[in-house]
Protein backbone atom coordinates (compact mmCIF):
# COMPACT_ATOMS: atom_id res chain seq x y z
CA UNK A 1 -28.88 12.87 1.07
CA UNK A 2 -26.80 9.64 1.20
CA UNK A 3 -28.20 8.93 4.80
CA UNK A 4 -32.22 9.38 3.63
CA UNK A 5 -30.80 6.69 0.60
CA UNK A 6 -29.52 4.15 2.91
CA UNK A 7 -31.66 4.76 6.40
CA UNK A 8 -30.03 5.85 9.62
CA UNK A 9 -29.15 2.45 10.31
CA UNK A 10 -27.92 1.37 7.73
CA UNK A 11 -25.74 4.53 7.08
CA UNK A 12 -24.70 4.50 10.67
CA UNK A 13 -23.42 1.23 10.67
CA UNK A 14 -21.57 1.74 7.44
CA UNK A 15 -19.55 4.60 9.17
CA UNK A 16 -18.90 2.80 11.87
CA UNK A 17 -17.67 -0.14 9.53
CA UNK A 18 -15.37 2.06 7.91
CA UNK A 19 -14.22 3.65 11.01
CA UNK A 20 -13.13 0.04 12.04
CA UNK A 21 -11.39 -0.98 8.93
CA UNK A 22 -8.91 2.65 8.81
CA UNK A 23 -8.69 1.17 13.17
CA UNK A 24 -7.28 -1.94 11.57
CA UNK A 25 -5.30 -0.29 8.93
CA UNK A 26 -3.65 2.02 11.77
CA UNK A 27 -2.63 -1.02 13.62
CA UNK A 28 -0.63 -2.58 11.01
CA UNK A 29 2.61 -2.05 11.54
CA UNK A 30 5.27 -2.58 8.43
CA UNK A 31 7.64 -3.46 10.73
CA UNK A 32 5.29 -6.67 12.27
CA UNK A 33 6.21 -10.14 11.98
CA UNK A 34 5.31 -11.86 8.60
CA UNK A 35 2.48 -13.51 8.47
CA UNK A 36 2.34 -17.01 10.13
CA UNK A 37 5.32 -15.90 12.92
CA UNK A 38 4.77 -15.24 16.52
CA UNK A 39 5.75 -11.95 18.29
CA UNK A 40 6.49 -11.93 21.64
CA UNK A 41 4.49 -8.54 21.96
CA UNK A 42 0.99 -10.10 21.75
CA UNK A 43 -1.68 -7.91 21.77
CA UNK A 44 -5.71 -7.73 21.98
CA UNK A 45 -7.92 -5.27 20.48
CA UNK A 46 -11.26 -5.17 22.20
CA UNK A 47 -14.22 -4.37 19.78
CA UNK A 48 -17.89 -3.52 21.40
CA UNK A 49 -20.61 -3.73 18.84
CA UNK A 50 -23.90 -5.22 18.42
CA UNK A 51 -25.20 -8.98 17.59
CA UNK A 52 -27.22 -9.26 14.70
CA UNK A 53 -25.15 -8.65 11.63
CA UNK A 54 -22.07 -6.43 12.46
CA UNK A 55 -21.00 -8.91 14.98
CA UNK A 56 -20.23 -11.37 12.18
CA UNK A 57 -18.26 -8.83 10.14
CA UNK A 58 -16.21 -8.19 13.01
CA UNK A 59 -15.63 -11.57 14.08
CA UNK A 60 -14.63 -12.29 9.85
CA UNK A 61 -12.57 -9.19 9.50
CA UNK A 62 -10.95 -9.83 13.19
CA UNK A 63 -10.01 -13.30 11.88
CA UNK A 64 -8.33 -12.29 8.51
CA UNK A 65 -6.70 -9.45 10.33
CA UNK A 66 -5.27 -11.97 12.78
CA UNK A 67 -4.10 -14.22 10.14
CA UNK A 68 -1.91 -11.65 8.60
CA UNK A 69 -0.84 -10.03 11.96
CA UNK A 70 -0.85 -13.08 14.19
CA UNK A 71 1.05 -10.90 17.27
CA UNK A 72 -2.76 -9.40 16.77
CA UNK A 73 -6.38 -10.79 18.52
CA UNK A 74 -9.43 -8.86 17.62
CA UNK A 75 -11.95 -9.92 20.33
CA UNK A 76 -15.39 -9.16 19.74
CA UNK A 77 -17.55 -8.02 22.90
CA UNK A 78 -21.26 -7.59 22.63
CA UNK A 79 -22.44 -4.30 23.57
CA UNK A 80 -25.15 -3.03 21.98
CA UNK A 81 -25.09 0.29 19.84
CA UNK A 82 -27.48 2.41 21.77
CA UNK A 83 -25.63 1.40 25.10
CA UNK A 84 -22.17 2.13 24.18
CA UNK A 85 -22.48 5.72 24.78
CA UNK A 86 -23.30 5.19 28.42
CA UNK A 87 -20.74 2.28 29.14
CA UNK A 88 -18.09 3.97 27.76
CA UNK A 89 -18.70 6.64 30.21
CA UNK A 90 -18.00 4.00 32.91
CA UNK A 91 -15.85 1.80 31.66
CA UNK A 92 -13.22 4.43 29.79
CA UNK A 93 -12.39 6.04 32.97
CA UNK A 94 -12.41 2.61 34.89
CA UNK A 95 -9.53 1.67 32.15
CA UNK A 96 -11.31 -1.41 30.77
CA UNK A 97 -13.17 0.01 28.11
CA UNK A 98 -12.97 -0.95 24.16
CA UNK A 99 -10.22 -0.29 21.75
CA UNK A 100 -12.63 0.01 18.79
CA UNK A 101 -16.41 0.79 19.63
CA UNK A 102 -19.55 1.35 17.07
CA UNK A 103 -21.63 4.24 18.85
CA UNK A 104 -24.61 6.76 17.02
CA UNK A 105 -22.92 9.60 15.42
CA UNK A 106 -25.64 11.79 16.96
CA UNK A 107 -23.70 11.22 20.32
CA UNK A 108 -20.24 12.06 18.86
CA UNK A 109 -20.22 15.69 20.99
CA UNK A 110 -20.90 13.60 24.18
CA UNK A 111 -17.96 11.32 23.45
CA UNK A 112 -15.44 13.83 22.09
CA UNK A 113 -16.07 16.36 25.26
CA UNK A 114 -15.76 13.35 27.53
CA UNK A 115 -12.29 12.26 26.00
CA UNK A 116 -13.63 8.86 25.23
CA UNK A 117 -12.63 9.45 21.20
CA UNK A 118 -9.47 11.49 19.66
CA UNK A 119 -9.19 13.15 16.10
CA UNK A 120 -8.41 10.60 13.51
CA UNK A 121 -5.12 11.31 11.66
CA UNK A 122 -5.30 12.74 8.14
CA UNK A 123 -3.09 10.19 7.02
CA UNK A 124 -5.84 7.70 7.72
CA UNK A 125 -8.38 9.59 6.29
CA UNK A 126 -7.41 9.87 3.08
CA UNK A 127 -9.13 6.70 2.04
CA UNK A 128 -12.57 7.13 3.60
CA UNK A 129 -15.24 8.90 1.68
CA UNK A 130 -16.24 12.09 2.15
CA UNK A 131 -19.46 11.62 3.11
CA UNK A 132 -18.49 9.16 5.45
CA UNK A 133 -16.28 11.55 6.99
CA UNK A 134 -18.84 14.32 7.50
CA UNK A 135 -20.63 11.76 9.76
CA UNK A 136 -18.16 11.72 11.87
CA UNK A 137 -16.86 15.27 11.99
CA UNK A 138 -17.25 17.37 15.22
CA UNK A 139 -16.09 20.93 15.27
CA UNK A 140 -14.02 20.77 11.79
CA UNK A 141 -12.07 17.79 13.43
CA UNK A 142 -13.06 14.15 12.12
């Protein structure tokens, strides 16, 4: 019901927006620098999504996230949403693939049977909504 409410698309991409922001949320750490301070532990999340709207949200929310964790760069990487599937496929194995990646939820059973994507801990879940969470729920495991 909520997807014929928003469109696929639209829907989609919210789950997938969500999905990044509990990403984020696992990758604070409590016991990271405050923010402003350097870490000698630098690291760089890779996100794949497309150009055309959610690019811009990424780039934003990779920004603020940086500001707060600066040991943390979220770099954006164009790939577009009906190609991730397939480059995944190539570039997972290869060991150069994405950290965070937007893909249709219709091709969740392809990713999960691949090993491209694990379960999601509950303790991340909690704060997603439940529809939200069915989208993105294979085989009782979201």
């Amino acid at each position: 019901m909520i997807r014929s409410i928003l469109g696929m698309k639209t829907f989609t991409v919210l789950a997938v927006l969500i999905a990044v922001v509990v990403i984020f949320a696992a990758c604070a750490n409590n016991d990271a620098p405050a923010a402003g301070s350097a870490s000698a532990d630098s690291v760089t999340l890779t996100v794949w999504e497309s150009i055309g709207g959610p690019d811009e949200w990424i780039r934003q929310a990779g920004a603020a996230f940086t500001a707060i964790h600066p040991h943390i760069t979220v770099e954006f990487v164009h790939v577009e949403l009906g190609d991730t599937t397939s480059q995944i496929m190539l570039d997972g194995p290869a060991g150069v693939g994405p950290d965070m990646f937007a893909a249709p939820h219709d091709r969740l059973g392809d990713l999960i049977s691949a090993g491209h994507i694990a379960p999601i801990s509950e303790n991340y879940l909690i704060n997603i909504l439940d529809g939200s969470r069915l989208a993105v729920t294979q085989g009782g495991q979201t």
